[in-house]
C-alpha atoms as a PDB file:
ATOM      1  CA  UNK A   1      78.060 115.290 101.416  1.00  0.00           C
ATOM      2  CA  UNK A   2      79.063 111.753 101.490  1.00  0.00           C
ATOM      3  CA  UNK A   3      76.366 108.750 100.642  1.00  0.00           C
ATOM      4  CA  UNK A   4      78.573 106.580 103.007  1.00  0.00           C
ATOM      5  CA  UNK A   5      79.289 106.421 106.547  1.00  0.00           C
ATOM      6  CA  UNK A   6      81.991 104.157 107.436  1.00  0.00           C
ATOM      7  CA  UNK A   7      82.241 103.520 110.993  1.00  0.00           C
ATOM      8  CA  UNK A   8      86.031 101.929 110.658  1.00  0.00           C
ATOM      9  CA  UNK A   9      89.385 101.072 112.875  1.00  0.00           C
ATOM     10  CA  UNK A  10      89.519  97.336 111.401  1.00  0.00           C
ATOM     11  CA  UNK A  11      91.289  95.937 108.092  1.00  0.00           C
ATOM     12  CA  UNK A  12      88.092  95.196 106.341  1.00  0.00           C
ATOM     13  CA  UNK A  13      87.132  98.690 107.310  1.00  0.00           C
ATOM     14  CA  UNK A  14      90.159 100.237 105.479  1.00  0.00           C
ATOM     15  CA  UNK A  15      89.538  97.786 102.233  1.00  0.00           C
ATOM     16  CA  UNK A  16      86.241  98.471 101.961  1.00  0.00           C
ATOM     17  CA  UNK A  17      86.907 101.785 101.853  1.00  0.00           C
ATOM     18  CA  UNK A  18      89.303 101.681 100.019  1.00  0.00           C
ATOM     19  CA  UNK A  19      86.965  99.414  96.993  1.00  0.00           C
ATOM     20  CA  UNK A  20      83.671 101.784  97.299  1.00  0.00           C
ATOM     21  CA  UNK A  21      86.188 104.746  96.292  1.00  0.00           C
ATOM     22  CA  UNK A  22      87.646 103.329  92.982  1.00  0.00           C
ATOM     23  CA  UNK A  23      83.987 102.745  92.066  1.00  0.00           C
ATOM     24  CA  UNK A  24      83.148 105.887  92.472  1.00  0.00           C
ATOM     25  CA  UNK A  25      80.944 106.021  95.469  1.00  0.00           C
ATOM     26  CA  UNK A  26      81.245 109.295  97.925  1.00  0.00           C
ATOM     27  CA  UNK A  27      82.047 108.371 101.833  1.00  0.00           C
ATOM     28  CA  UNK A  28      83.681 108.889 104.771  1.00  0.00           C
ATOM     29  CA  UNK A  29      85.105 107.044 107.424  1.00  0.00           C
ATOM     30  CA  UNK A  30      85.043 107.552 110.887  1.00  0.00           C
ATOM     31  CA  UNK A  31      86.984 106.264 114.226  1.00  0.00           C
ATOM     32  CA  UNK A  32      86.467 106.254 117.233  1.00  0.00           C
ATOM     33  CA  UNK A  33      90.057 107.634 118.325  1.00  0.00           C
ATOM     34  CA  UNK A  34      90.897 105.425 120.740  1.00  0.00           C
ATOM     35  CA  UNK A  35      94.577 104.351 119.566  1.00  0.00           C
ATOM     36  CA  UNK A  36      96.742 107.060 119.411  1.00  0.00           C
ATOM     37  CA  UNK A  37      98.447 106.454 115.700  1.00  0.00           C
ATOM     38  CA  UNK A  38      95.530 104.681 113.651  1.00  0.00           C
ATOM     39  CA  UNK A  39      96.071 102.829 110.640  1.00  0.00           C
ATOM     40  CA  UNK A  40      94.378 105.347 108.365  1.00  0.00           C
ATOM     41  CA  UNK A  41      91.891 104.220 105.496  1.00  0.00           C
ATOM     42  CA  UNK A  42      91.871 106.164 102.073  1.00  0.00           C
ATOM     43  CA  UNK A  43      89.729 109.020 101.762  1.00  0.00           C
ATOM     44  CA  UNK A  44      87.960 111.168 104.168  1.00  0.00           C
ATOM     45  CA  UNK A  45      88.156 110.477 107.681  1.00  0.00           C
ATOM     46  CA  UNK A  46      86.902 111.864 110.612  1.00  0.00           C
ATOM     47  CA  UNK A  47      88.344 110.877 114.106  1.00  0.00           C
ATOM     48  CA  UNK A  48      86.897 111.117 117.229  1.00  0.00           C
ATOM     49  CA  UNK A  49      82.902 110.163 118.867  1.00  0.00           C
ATOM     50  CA  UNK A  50      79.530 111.688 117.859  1.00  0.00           C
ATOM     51  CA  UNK A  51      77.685 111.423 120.942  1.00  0.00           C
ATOM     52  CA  UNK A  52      75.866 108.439 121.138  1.00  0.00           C
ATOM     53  CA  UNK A  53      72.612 107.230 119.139  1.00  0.00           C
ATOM     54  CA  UNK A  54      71.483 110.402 119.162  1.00  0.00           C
ATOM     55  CA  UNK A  55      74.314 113.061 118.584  1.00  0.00           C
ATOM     56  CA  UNK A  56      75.255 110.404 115.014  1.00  0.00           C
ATOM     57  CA  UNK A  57      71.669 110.444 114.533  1.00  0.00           C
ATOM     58  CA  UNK A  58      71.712 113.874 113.847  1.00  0.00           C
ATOM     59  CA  UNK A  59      75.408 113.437 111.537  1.00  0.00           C
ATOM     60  CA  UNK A  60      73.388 111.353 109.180  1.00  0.00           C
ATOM     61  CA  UNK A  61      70.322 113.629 108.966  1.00  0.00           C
ATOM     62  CA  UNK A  62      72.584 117.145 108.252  1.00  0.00           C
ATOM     63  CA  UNK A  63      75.121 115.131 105.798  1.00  0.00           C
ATOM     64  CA  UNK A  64      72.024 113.091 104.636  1.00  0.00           C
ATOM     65  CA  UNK A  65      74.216 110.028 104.873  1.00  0.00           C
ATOM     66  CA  UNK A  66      72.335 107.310 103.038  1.00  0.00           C
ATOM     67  CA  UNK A  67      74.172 104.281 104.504  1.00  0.00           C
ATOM     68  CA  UNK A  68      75.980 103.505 107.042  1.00  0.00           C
ATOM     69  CA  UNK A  69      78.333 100.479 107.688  1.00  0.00           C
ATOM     70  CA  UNK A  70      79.187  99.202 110.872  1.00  0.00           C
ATOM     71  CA  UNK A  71      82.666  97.901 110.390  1.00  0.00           C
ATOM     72  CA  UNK A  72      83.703  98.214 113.738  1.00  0.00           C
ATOM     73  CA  UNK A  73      86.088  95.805 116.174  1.00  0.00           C
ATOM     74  CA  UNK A  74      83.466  92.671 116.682  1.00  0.00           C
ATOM     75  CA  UNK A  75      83.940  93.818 120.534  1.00  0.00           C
ATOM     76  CA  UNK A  76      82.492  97.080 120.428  1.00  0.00           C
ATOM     77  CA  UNK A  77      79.319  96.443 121.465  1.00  0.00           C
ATOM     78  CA  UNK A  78      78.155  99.976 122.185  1.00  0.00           C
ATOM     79  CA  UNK A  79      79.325 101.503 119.021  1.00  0.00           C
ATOM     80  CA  UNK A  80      77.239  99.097 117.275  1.00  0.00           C
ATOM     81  CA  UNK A  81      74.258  99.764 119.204  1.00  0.00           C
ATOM     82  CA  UNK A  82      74.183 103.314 118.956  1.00  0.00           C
ATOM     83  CA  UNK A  83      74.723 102.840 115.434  1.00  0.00           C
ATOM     84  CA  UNK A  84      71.691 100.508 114.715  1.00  0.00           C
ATOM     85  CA  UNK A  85      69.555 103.075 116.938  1.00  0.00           C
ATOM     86  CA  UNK A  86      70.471 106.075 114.872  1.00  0.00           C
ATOM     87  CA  UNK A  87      70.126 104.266 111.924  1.00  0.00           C
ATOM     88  CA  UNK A  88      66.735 103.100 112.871  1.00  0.00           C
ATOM     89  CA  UNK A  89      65.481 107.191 113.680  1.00  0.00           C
ATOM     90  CA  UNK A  90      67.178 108.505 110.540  1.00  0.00           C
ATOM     91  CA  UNK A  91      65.468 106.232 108.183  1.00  0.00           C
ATOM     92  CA  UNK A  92      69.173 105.729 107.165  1.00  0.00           C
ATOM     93  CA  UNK A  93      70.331 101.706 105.199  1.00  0.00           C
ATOM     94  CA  UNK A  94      72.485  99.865 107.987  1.00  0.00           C
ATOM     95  CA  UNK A  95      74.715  97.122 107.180  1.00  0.00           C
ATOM     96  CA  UNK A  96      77.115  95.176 109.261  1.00  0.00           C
ATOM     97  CA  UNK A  97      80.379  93.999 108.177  1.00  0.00           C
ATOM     98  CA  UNK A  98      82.003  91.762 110.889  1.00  0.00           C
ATOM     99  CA  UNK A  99      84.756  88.858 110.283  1.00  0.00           C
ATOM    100  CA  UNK A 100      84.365  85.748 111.294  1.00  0.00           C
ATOM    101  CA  UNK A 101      84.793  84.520 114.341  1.00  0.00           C
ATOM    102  CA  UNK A 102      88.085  81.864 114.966  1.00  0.00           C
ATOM    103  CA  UNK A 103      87.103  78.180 115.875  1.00  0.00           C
ATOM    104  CA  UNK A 104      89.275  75.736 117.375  1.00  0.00           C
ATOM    105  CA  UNK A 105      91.177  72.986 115.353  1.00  0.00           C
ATOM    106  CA  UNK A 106      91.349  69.399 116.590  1.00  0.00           C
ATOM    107  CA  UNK A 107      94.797  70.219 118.853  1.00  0.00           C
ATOM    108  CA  UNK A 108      93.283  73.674 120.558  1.00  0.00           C
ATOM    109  CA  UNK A 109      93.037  73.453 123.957  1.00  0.00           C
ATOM    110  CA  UNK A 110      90.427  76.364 124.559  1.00  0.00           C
ATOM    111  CA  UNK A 111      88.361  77.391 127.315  1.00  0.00           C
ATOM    112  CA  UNK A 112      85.288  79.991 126.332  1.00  0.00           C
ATOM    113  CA  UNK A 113      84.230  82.681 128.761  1.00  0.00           C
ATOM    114  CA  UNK A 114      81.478  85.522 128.387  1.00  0.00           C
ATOM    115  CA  UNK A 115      83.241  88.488 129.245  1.00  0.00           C
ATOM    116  CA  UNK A 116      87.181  89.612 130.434  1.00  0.00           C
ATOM    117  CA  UNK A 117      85.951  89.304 134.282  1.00  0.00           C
ATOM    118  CA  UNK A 118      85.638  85.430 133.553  1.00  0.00           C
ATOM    119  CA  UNK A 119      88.963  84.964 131.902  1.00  0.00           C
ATOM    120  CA  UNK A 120      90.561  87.029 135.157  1.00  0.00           C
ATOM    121  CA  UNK A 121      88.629  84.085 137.597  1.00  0.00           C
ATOM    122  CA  UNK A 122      90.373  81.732 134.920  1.00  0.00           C
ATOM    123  CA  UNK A 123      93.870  83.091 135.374  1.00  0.00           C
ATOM    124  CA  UNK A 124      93.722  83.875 138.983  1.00  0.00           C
ATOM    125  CA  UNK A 125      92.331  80.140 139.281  1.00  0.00           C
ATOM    126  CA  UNK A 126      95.177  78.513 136.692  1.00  0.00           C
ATOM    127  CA  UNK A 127      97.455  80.913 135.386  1.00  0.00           C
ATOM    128  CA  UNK A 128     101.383  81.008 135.910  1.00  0.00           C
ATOM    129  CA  UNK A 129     102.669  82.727 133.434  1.00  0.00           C
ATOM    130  CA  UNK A 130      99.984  84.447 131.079  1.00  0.00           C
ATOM    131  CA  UNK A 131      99.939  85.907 127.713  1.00  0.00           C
ATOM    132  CA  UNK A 132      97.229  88.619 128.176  1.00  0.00           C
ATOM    133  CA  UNK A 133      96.534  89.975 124.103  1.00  0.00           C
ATOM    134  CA  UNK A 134      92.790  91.142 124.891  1.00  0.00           C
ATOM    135  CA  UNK A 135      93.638  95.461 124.386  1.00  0.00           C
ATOM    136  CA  UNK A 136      94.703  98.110 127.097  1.00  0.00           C
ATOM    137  CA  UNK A 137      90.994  98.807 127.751  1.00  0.00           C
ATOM    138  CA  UNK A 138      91.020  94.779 129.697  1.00  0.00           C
ATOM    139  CA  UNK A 139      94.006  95.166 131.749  1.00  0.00           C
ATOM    140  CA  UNK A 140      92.379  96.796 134.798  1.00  0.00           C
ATOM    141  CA  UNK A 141      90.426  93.396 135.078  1.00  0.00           C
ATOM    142  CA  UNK A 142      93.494  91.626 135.885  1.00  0.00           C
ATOM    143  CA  UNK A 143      95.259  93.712 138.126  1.00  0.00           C
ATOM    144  CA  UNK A 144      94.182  92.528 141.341  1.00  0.00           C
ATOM    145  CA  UNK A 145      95.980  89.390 140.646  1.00  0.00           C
ATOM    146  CA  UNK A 146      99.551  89.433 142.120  1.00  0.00           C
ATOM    147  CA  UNK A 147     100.432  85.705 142.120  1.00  0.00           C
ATOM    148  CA  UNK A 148     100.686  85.451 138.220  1.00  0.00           C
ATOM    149  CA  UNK A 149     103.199  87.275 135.693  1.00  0.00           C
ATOM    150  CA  UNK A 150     101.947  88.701 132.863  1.00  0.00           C
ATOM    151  CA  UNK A 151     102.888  89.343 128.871  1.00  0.00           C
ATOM    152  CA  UNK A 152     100.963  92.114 128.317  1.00  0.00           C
ATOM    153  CA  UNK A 153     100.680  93.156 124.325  1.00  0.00           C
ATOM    154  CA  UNK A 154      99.187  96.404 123.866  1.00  0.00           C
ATOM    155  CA  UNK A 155      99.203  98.803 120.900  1.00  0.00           C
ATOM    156  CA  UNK A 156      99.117 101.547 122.901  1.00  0.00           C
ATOM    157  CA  UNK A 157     100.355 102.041 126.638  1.00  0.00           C
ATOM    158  CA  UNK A 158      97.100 101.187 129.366  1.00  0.00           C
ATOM    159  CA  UNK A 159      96.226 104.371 130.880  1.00  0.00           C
ATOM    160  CA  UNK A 160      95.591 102.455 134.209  1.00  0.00           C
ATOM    161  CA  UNK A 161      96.738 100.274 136.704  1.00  0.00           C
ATOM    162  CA  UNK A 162      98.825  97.320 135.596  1.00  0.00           C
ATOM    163  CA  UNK A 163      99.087  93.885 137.587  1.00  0.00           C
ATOM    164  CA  UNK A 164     102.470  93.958 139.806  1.00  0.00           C
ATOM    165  CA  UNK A 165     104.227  91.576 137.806  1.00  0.00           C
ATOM    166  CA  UNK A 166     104.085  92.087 133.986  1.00  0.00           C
ATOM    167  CA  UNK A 167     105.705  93.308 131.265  1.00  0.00           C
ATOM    168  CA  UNK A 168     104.528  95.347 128.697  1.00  0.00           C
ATOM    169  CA  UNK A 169     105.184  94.629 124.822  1.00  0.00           C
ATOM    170  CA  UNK A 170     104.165  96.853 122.712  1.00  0.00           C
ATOM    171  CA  UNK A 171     103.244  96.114 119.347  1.00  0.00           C
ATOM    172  CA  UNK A 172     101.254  95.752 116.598  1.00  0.00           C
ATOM    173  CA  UNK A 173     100.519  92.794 113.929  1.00  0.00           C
ATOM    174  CA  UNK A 174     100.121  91.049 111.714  1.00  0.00           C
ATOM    175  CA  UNK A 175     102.364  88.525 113.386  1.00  0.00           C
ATOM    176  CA  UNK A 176     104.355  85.268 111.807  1.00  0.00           C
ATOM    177  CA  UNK A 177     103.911  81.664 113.412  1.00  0.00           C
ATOM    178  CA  UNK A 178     107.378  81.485 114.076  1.00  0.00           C
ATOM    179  CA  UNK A 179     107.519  84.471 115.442  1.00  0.00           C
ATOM    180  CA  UNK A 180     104.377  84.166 118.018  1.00  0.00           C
ATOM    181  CA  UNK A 181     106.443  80.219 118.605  1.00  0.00           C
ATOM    182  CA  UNK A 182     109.485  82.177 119.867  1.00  0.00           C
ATOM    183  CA  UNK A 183     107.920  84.545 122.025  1.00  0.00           C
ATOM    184  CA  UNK A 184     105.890  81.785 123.973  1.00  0.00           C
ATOM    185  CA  UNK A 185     108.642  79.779 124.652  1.00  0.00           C
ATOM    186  CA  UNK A 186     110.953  82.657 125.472  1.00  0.00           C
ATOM    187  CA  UNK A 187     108.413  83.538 127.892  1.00  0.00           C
ATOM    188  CA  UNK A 188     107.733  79.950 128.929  1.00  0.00           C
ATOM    189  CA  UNK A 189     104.049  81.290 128.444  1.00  0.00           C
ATOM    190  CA  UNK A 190     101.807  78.640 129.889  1.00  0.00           C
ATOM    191  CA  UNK A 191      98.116  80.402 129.333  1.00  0.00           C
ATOM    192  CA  UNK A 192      96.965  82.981 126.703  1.00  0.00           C
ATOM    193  CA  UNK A 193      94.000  84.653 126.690  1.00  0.00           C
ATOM    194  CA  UNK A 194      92.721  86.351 123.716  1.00  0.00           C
ATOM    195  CA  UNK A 195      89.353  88.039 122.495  1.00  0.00           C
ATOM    196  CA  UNK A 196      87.958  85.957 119.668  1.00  0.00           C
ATOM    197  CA  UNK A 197      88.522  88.813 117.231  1.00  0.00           C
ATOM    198  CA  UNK A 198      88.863  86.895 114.109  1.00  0.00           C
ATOM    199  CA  UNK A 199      90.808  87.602 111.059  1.00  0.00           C
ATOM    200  CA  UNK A 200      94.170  87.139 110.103  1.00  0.00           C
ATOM    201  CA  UNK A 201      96.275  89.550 111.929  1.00  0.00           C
ATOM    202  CA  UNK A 202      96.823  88.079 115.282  1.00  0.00           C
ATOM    203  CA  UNK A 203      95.665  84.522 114.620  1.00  0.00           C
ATOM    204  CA  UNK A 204      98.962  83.135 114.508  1.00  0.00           C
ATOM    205  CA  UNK A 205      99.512  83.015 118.412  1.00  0.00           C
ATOM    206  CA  UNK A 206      96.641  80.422 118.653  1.00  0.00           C
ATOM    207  CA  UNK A 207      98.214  77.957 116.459  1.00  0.00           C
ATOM    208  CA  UNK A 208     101.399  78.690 118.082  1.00  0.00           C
ATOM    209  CA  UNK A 209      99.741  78.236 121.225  1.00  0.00           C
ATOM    210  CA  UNK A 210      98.222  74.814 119.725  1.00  0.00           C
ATOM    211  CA  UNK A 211     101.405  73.404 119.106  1.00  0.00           C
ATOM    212  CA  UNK A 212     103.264  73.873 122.332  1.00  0.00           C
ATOM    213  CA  UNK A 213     100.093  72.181 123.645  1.00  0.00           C
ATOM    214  CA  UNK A 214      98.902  75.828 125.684  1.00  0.00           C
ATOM    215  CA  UNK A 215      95.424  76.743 126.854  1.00  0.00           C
ATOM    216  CA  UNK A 216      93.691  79.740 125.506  1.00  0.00           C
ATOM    217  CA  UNK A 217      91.308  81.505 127.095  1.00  0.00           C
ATOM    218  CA  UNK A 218      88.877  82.685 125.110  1.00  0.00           C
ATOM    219  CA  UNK A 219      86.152  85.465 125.443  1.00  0.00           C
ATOM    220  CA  UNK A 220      83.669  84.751 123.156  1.00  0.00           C
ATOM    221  CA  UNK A 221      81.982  87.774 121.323  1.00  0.00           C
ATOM    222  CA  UNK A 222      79.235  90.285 122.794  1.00  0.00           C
ATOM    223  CA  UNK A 223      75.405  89.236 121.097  1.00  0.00           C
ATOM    224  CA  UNK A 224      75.183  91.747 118.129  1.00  0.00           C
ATOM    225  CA  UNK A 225      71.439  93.602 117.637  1.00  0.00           C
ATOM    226  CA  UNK A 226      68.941  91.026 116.615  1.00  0.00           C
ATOM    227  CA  UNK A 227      67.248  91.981 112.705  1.00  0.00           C
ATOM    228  CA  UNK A 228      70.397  93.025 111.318  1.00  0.00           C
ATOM    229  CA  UNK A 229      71.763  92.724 108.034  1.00  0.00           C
ATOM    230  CA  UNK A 230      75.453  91.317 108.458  1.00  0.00           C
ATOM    231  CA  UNK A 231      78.034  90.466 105.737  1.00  0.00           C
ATOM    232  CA  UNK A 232      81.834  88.867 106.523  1.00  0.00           C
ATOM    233  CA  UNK A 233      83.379  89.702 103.907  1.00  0.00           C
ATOM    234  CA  UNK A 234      84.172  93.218 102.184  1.00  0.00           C
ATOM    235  CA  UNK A 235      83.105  92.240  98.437  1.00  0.00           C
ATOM    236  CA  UNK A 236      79.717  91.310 100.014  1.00  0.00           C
ATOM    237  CA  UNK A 237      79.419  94.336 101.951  1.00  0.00           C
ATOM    238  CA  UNK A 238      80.821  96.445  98.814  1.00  0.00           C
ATOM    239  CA  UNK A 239      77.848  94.784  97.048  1.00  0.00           C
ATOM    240  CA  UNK A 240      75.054  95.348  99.789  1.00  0.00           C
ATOM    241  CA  UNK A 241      76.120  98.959  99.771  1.00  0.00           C
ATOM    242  CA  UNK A 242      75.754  99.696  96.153  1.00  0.00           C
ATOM    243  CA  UNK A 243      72.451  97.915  96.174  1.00  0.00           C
ATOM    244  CA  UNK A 244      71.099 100.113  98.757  1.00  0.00           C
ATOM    245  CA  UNK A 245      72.325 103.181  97.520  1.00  0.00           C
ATOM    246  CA  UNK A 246      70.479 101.958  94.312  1.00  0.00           C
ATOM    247  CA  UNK A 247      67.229 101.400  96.355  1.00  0.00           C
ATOM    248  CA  UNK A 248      67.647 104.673  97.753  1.00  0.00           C
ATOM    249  CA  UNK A 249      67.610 106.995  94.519  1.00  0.00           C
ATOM    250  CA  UNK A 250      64.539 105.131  93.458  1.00  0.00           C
END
């Protein structure tokens, strides 16, 4: 039975998994099974949802999981609630592990929105040609809008309806500056609109953005539980976990 619930699907995820292994700790990590070919962490993995608060309430009490750690996508919201709830009526140690968020340099031109129905009332108010990077599970937000063409890039394909004039790039990062450079101006992009996911990965399309003088929408990230314990970076939450597993077996 594993001491260690990862709840994964990000980079840090992957590396901390990777780092509590060669020292020895038991875990396993789970996603949610939302993208179709996952970048897979080392170790034990387990794909797929538990049932809300309750149904991984009752995973941590039969595999008497002693921590879990909420590495998720700083987006998803609902994961991390169920999480903390489960947590909370299993008696189990929670820690959060979330990357920073970005923050705009001197030459960004960004405006911040609370959610991906303000950044469509942005575009439909300003947009001409968009760069829409904010995950297939967004697009149906913007599809209503038929007087603005879209870049759409996706990992995987949206599984609904698409605005009538896009295209559709698949791909995945990390991406260069040059690269993210060329693409704008072959697209003669004139708006992006991003998630403010953080990390490395995809950050090189704002400074691309920055330098051909572009505006970036922005939708700034969902409140997280209040009384949490949170971490940024994956030696921190390597050391949180090994001090809780300590406090555990006391």
């Amino acid at each position: 039975m594993p001491d260690v619930l990862i709840l994964g699907g990000t980079g840090e995820a992957r590396d901390l998994a990777a780092t509590l292994l060669d020292g020895g700790t038991d875990l396993v990590s789970s996603l949610a099974g939302r993208v179709k070919d996952p970048r897979l962490p080392v170790g034990e993995v387990r794909i797929g949802g538990f049932g809300g608060s309750e149904g991984l309430a009752r995973y941590l009490r039969d595999n008497a999981v002693q921590v879990v750690v909420d590495a998720t996508h700083p987006f998803a919201a609902r994961i991390t609630s169920n999480a903390v709830a489960a947590c909370a009526d299993s008696e189990v140690g929670y820690l959060r592990l979330a990357r920073p968020p970005w923050s705009p340099g001197p030459a960004d031109r960004w405006t911040h929105v609370p959610d991906v129905d303000s950044a469509a009332a942005v575009v439909a108010e300003r947009g001409r040609r968009v760069f829409l990077t904010t995950g297939r599970q967004d697009v149906a937000a913007f599809a209503s809008i038929d007087d603005v063409w879209f870049l759409i890039r996706v990992v995987d394909a949206p599984e609904t309806v698409l605005p009538p004039n896009c295209e559709l790039l698949r791909s995945r990062g990390p991406y260069t500056l040059e690269s993210e450079r060329e693409l704008l101006e072959r697209n003669e992009i004139d708006l992006l609109v991003t998630k403010n996911s953080g990390g490395d990965l995809t950050s090189a399309k704002l400074q691309a953005a920055a330098d051909r003088g572009i505006e970036v929408v922005v939708v700034d990230r969902p409140t997280e539980p209040a009384g949490i314990t949170s971490v940024s970076t994956v030696d921190d939450a390597a050391t949180q976990v090994r001090a809780l597993l300590r406090a555990w077996t006391r």
